[in-house]
N, C-alpha and C. Protein backbone atom coordinates (compact mmCIF):
# COMPACT_ATOMS: atom_id res chain seq x y z
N UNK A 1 18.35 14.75 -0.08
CA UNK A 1 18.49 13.89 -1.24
C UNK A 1 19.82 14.21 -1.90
N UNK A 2 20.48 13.14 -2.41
CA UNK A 2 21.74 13.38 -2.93
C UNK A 2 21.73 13.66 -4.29
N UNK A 3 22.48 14.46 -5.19
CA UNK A 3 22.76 14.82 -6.22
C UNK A 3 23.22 13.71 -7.12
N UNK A 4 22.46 13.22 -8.10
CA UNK A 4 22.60 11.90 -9.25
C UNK A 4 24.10 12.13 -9.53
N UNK A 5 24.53 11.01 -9.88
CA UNK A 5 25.81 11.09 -10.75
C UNK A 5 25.52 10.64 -11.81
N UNK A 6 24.44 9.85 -12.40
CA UNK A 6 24.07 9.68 -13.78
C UNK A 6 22.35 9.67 -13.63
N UNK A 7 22.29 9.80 -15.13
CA UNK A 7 21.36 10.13 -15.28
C UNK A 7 20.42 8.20 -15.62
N UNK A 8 19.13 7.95 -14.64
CA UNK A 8 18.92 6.25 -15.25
C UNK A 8 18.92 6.11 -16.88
N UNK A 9 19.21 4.89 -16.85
CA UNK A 9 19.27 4.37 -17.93
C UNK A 9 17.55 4.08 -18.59
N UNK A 10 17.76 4.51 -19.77
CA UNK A 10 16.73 4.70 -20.36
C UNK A 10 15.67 3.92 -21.42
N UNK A 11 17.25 2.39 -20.76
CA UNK A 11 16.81 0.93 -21.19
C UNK A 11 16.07 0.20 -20.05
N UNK A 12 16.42 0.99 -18.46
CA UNK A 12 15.86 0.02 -17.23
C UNK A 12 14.35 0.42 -17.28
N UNK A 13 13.81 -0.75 -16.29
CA UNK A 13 12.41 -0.34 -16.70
C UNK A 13 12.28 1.11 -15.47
N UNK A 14 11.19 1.75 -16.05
CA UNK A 14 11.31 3.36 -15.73
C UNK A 14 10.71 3.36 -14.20
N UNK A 15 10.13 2.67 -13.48
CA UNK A 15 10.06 2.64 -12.17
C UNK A 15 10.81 2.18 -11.09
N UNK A 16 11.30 0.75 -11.68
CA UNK A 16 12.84 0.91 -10.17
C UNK A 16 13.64 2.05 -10.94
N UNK A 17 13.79 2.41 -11.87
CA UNK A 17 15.05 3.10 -12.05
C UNK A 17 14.82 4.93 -11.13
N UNK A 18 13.27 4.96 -11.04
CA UNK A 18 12.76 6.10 -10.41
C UNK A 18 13.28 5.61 -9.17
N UNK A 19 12.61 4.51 -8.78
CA UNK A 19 12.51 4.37 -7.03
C UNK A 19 14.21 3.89 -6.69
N UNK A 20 14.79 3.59 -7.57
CA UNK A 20 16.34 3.47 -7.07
C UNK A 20 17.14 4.64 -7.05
N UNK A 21 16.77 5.79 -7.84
CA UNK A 21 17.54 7.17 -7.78
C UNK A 21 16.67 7.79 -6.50
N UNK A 22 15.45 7.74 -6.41
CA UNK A 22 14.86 8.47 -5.05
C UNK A 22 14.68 8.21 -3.93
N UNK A 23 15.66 6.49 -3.75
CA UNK A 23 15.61 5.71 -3.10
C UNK A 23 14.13 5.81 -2.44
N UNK A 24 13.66 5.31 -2.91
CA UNK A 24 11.89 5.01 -2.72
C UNK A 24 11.93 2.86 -2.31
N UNK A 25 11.45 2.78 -0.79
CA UNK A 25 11.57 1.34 -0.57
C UNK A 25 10.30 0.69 -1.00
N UNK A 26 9.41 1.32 -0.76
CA UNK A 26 8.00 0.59 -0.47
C UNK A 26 7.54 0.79 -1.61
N UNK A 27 6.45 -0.34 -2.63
CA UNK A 27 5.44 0.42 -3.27
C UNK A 27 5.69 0.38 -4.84
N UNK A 28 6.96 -0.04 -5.09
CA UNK A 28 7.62 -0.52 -6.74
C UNK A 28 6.88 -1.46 -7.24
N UNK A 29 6.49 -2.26 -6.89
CA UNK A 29 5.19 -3.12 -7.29
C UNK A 29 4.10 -2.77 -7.61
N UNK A 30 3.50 -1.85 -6.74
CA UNK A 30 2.53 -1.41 -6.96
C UNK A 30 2.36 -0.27 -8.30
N UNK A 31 3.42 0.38 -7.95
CA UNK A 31 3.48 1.39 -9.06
C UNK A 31 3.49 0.82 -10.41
N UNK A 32 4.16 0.03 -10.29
CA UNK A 32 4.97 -0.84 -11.54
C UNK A 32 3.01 -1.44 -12.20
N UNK A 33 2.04 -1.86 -11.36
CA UNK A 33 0.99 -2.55 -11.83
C UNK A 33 0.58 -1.14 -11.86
N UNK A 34 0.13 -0.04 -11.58
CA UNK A 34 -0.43 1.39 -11.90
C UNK A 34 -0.62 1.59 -13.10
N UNK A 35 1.26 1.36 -13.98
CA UNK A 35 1.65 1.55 -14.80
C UNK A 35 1.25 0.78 -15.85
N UNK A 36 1.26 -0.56 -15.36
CA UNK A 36 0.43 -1.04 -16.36
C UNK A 36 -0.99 -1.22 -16.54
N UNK A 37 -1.50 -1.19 -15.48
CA UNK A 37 -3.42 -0.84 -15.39
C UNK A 37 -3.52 0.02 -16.35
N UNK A 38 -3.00 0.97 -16.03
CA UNK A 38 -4.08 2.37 -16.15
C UNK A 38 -3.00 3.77 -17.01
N UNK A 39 -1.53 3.13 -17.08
CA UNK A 39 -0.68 4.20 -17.22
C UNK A 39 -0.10 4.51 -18.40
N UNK A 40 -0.69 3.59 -19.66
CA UNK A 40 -0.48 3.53 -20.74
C UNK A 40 -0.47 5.13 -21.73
N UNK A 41 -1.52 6.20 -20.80
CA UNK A 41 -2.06 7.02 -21.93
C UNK A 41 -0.97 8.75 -21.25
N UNK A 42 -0.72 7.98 -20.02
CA UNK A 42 0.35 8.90 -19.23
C UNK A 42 1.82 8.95 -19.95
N UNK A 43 2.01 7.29 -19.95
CA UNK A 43 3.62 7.44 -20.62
C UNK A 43 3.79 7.57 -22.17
N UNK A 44 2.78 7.33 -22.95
CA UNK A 44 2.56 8.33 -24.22
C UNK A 44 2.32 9.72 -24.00
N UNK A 45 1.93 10.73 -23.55
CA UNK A 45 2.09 11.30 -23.81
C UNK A 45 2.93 12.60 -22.90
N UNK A 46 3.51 12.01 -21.49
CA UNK A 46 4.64 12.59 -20.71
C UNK A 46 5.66 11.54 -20.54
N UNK A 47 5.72 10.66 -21.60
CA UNK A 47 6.92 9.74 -21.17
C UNK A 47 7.36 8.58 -20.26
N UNK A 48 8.08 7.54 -20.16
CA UNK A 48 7.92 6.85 -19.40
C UNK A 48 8.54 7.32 -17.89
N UNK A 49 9.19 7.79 -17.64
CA UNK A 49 10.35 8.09 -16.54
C UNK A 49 9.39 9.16 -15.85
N UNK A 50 8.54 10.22 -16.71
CA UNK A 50 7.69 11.72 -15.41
C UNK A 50 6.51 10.70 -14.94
N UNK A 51 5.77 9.39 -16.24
CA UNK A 51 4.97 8.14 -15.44
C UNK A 51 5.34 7.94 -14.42
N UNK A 52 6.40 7.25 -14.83
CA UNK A 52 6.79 6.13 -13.47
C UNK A 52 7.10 7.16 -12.26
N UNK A 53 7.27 8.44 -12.57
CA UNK A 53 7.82 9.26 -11.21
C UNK A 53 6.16 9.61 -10.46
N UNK A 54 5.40 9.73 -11.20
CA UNK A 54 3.94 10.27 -10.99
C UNK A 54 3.34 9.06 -10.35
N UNK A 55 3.66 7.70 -11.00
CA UNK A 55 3.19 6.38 -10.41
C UNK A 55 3.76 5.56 -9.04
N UNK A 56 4.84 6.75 -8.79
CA UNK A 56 5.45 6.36 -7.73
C UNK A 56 4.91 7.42 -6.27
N UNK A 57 5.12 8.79 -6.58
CA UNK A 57 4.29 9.47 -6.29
C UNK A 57 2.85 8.98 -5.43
N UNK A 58 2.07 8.61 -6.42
CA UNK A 58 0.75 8.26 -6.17
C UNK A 58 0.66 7.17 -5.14
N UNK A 59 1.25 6.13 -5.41
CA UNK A 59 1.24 4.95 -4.72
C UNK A 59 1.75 5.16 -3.06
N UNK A 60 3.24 5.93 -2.98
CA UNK A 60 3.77 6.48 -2.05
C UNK A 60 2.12 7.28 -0.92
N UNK A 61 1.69 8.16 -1.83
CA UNK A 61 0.49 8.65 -0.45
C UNK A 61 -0.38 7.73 -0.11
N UNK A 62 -0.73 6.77 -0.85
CA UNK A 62 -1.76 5.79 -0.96
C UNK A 62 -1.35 4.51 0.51
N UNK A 63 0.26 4.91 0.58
CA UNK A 63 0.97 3.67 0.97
C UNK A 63 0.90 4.56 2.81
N UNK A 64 1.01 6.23 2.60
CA UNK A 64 1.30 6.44 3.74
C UNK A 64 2.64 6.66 4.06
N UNK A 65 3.40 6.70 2.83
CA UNK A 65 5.19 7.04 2.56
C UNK A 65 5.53 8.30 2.40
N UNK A 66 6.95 8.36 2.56
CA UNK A 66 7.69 9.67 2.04
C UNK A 66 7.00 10.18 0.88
N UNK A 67 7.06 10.72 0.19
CA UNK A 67 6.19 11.45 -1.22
C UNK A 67 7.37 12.41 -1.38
N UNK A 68 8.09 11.60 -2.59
CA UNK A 68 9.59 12.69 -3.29
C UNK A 68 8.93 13.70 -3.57
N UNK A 69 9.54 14.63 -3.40
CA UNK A 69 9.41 16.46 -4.14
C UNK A 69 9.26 15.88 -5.46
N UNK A 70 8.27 16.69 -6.16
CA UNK A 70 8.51 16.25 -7.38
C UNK A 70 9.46 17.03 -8.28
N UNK A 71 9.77 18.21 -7.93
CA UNK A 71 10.40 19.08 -8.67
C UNK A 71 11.85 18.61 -8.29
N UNK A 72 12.47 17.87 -7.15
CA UNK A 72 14.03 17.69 -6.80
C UNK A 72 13.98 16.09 -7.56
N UNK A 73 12.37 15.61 -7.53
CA UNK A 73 12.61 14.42 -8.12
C UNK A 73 12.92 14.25 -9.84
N UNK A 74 12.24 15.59 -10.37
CA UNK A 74 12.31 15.67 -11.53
C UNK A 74 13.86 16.21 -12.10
N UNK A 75 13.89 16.70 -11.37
CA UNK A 75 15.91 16.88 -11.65
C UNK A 75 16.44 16.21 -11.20
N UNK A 76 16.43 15.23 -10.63
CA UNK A 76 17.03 13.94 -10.40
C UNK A 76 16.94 12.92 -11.60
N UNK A 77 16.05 13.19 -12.28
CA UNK A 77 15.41 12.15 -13.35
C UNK A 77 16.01 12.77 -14.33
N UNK A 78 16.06 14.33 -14.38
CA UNK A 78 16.29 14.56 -15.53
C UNK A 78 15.20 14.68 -16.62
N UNK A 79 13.79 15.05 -15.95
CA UNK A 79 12.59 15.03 -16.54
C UNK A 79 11.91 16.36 -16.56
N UNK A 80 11.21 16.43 -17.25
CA UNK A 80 10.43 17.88 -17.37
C UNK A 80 9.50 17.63 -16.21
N UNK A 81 9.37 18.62 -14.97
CA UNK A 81 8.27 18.41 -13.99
C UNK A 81 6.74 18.90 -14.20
N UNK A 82 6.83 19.66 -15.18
CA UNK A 82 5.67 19.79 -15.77
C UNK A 82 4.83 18.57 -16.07
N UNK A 83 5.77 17.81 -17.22
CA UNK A 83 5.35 16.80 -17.57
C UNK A 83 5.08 15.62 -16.40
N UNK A 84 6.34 15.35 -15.25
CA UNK A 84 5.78 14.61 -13.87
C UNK A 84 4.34 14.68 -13.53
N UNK A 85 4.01 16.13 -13.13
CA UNK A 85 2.85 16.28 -12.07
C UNK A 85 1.84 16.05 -13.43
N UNK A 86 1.85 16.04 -14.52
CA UNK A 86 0.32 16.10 -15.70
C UNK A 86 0.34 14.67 -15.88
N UNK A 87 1.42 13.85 -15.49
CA UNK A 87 1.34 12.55 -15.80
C UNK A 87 0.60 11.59 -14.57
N UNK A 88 1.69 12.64 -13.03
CA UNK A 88 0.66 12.23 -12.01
C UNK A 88 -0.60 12.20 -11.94
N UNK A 89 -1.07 13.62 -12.60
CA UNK A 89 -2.48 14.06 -12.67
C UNK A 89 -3.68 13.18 -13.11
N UNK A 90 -2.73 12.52 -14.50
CA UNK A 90 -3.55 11.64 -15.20
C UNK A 90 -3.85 10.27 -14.81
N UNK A 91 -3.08 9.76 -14.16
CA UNK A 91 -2.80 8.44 -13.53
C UNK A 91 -3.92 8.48 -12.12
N UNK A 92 -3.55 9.95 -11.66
CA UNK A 92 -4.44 9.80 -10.23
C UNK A 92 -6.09 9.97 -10.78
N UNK A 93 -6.07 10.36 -12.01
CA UNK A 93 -7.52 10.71 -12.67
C UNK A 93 -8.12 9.15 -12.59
N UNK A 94 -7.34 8.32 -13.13
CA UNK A 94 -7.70 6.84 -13.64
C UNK A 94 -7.96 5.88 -11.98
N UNK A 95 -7.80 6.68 -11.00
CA UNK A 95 -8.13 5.73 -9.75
C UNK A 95 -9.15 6.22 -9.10
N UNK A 96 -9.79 5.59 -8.15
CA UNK A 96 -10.80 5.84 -7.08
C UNK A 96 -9.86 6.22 -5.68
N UNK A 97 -10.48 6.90 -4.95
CA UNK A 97 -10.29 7.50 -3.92
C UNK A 97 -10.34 6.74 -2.69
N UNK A 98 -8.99 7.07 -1.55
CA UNK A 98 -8.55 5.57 -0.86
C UNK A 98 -10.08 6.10 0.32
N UNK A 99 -10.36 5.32 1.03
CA UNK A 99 -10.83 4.93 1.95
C UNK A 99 -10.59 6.51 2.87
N UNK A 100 -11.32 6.35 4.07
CA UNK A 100 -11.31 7.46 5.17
C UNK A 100 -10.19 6.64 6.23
N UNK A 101 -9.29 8.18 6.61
CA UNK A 101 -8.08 7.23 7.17
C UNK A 101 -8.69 6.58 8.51
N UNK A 102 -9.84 7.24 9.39
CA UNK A 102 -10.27 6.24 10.39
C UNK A 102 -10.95 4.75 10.09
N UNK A 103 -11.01 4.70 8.74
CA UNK A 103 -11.57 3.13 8.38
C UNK A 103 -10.50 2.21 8.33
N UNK A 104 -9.18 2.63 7.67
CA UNK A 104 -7.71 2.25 7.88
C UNK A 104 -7.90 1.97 9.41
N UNK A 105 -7.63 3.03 9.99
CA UNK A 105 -6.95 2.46 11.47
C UNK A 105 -8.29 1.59 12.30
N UNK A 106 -9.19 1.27 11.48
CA UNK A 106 -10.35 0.85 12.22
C UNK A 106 -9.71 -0.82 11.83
N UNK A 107 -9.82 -1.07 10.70
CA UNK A 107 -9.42 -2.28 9.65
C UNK A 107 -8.27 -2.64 10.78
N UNK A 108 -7.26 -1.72 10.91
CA UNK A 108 -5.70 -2.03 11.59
C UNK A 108 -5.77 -2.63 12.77
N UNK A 109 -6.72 -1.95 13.89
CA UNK A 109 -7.13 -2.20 15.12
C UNK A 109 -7.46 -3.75 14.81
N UNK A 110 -8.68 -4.21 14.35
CA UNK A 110 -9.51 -5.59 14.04
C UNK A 110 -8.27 -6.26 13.59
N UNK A 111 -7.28 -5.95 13.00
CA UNK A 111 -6.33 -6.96 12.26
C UNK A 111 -5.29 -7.43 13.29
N UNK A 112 -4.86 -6.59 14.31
CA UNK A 112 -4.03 -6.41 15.40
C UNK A 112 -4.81 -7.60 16.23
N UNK A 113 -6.17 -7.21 16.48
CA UNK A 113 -7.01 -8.03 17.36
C UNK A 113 -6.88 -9.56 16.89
N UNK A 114 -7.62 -9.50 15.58
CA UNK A 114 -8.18 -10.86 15.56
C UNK A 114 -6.63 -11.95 15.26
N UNK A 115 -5.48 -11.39 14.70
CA UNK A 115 -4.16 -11.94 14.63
C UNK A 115 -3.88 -12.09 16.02
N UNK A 116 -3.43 -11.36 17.13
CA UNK A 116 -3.54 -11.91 18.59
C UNK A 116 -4.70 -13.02 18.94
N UNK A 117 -6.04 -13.29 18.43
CA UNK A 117 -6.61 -14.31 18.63
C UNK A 117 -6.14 -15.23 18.01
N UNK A 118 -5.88 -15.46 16.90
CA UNK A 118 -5.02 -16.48 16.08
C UNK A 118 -3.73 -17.23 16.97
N UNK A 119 -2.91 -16.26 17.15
CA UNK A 119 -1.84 -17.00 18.00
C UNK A 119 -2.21 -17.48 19.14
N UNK A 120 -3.36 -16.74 19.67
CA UNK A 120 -3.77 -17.49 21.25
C UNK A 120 -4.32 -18.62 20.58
N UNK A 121 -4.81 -19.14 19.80
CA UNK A 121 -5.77 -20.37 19.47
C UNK A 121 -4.73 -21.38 19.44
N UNK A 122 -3.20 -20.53 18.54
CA UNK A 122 -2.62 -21.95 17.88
C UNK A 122 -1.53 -22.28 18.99
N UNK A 123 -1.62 -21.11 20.12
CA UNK A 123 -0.64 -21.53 21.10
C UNK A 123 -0.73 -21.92 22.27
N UNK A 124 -2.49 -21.92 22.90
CA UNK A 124 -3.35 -22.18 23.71
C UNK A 124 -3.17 -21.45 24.59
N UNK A 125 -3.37 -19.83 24.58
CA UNK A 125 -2.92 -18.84 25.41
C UNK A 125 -5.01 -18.89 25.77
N UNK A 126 -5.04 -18.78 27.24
CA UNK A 126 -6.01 -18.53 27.43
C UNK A 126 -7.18 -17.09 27.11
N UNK A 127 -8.14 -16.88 26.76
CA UNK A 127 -8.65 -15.36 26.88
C UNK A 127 -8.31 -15.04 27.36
N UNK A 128 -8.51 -14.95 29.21
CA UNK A 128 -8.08 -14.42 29.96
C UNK A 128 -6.97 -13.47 30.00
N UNK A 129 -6.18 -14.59 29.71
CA UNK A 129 -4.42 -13.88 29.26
C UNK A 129 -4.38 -12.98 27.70
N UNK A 130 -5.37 -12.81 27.00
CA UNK A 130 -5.36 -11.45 25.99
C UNK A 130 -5.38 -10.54 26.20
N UNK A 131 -6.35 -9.98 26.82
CA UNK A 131 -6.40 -8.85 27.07
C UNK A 131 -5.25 -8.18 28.23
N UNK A 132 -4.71 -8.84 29.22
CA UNK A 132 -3.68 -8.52 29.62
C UNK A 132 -2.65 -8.01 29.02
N UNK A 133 -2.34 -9.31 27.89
CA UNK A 133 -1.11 -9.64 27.35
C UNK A 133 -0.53 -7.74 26.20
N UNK A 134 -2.16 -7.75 24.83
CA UNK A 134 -1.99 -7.25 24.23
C UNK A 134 -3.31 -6.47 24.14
N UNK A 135 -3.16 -4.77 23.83
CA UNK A 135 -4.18 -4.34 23.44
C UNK A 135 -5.51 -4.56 22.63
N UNK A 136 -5.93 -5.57 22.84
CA UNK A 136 -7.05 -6.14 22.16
C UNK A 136 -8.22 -5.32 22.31
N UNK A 137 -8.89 -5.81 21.08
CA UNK A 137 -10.69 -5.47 21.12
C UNK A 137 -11.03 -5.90 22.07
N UNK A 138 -12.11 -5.04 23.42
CA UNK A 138 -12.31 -5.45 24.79
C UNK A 138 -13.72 -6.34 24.04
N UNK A 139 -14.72 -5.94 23.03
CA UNK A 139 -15.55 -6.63 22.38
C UNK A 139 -15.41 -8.15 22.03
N UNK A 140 -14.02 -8.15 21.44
CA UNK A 140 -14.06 -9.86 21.08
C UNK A 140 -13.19 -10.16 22.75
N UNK A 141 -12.98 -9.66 23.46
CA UNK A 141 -12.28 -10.40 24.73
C UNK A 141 -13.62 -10.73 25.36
N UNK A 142 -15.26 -9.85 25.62
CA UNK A 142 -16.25 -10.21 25.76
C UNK A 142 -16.82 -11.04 25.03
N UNK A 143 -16.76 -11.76 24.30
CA UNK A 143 -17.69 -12.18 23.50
C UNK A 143 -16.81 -13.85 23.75
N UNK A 144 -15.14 -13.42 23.90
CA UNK A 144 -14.26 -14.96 24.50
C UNK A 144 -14.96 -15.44 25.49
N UNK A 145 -15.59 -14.93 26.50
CA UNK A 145 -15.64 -14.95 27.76
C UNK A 145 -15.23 -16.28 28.43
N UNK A 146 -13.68 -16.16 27.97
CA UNK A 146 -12.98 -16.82 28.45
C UNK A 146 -12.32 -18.33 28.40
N UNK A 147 -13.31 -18.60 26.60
CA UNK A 147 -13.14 -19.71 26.51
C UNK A 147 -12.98 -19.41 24.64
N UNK A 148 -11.31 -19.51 24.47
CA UNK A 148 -10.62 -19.03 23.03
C UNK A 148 -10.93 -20.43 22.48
N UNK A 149 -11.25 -21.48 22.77
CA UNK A 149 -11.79 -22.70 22.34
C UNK A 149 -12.50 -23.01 21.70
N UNK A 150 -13.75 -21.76 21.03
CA UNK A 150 -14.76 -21.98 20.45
C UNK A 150 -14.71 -21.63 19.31
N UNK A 151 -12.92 -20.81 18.72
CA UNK A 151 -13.01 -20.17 17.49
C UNK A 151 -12.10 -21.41 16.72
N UNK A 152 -12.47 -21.64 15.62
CA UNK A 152 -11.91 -22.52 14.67
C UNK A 152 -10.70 -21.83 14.18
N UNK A 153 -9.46 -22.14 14.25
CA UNK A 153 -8.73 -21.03 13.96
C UNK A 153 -8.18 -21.27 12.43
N UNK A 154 -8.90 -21.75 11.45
CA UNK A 154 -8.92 -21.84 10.06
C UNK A 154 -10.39 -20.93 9.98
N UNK A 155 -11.21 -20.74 10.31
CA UNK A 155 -12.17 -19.66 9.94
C UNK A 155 -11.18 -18.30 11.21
N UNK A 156 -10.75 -18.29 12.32
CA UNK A 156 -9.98 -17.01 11.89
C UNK A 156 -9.00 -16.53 11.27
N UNK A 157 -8.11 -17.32 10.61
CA UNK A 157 -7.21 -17.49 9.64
C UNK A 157 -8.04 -16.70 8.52
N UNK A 158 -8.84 -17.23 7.91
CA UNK A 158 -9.77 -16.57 6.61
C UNK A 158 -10.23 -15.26 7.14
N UNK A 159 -11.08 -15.25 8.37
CA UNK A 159 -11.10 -13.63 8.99
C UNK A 159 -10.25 -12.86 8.35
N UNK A 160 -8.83 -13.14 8.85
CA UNK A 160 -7.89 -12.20 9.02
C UNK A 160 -7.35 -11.90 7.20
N UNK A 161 -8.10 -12.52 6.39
CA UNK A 161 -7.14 -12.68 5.61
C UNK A 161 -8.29 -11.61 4.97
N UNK A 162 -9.66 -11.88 5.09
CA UNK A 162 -10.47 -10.80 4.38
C UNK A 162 -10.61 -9.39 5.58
N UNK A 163 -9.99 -9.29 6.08
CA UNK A 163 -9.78 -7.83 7.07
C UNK A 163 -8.53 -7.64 6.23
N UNK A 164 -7.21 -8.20 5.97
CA UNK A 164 -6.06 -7.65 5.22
C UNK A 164 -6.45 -6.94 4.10
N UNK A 165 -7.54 -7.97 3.36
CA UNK A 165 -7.56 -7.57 1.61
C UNK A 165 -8.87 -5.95 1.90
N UNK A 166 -9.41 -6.06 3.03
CA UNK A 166 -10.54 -5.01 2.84
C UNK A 166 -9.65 -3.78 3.70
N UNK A 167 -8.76 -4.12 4.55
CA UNK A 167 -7.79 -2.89 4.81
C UNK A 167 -6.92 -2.17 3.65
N UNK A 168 -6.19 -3.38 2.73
CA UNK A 168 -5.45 -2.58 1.58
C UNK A 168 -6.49 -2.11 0.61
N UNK A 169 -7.76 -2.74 0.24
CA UNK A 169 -8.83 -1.77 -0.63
C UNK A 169 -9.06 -0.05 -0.04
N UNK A 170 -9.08 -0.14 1.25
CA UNK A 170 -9.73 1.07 2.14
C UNK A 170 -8.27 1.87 1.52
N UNK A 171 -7.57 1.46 1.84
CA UNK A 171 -5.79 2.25 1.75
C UNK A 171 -5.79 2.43 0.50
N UNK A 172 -5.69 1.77 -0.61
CA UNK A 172 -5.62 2.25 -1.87
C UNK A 172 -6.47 2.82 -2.66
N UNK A 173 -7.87 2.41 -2.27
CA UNK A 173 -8.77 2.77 -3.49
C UNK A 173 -9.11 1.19 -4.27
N UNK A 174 -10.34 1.53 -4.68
CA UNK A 174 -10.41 -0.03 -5.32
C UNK A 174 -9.87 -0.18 -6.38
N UNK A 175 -9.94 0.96 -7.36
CA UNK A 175 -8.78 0.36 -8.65
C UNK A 175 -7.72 0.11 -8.28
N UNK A 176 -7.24 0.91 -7.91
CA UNK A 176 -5.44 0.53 -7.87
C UNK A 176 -5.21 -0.70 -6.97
N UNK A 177 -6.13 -0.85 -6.12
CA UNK A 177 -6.52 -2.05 -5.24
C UNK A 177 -6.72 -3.52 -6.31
N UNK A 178 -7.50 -3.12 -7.25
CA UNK A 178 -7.81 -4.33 -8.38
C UNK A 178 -7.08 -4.36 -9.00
N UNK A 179 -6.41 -3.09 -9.80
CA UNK A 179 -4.90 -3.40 -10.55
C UNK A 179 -4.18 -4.19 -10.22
N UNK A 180 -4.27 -4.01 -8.96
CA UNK A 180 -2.63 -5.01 -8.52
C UNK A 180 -3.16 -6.32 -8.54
N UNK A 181 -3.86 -6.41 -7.62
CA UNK A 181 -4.34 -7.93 -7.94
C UNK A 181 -4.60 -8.33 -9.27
N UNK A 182 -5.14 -7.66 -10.32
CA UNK A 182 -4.60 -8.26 -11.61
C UNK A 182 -3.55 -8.46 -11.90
N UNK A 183 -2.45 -7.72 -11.63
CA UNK A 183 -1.56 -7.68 -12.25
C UNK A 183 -0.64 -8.33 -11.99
N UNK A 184 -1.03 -9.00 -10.90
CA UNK A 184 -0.46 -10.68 -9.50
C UNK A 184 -0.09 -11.54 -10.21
């Protein structure tokens, strides 16, 4: 990590200005709705900038990301790290606990799958040719038996779309999972 040449501005809002000094890509959104869910009682009383570093933090493991040092992050900020990790503390207090990571890669697998059925529907790739093609569920290649013709591909469209939203619940946790979507 490179050594700041200034310190953020203390007018930007306090989470890109985190995730732009720690160059943090993924997950500013999310943090950013954390912050406002649930992060109100954090940045009263450790500030907005050890918040937003704690809300970035959080989101980052949730996401499966880098996770800044907090102590190189907190001298980067220019923040008391004390105050970081009690703000993290508090923020991670205010969420539920993500999912088991084999339910993730279970969710991932089915999403991989049933999206390869999708394109075979809308491109008229035979069953047959799935399971060749791409690592698919050998279950739904049985259950094709050989005729991708029978799936409406507006009900697997919706499939796929409630396997996305029940994969990012499993990954985040349901609050921070519902935060955001409120905060949409």
């Amino acid at each position: 990590m490179c050594a700041p040449t200034s310190r953020p501005s203390r007018t930007a809002d306090p989470v890109e200005a985190v995730a732009d000094r720690l160059s943090v890509s993924s997950g500013r959104e999310l943090a950013r709705s954390l912050l406002n869910g649930v992060g109100a009682e954090a940045v009263e009383r450790h500030g907005p900038f050890s918040a937003a570093l704690g809300a970035v933090r959080a989101v980052c493991r949730r996401l499966d990301a880098d996770v800044p040092e907090v102590y190189a992050a907190a001298s980067a900020l220019d923040v008391d790290p004390c105050d970081a990790v009690a703000a993290e503390q508090k923020l991670e207090s205010e969420l539920s606990p993500p999912g088991r990571r084999e339910d993730v890669e279970r969710l991932t697998e089915s999403i991989t799958t049933y999206a390869v059925l999708l394109d075979a529907l809308e491109n008229g790739v035979a069953a047959a040719d799935l399971s060749a093609s791409v690592d698919v569920d050998s279950e739904l290649v049985r259950r094709l038996d050989g005729n991708v013709t029978e799936f409406d591909p507006a009900a697997v469209r919706e499939h796929l779309t409630r396997l996305r939203a029940d994969r990012a619940m499993a990954q985040l946790g349901f609050r921070l999972y519902d935060v955001a979507r409120d905060d949409a």
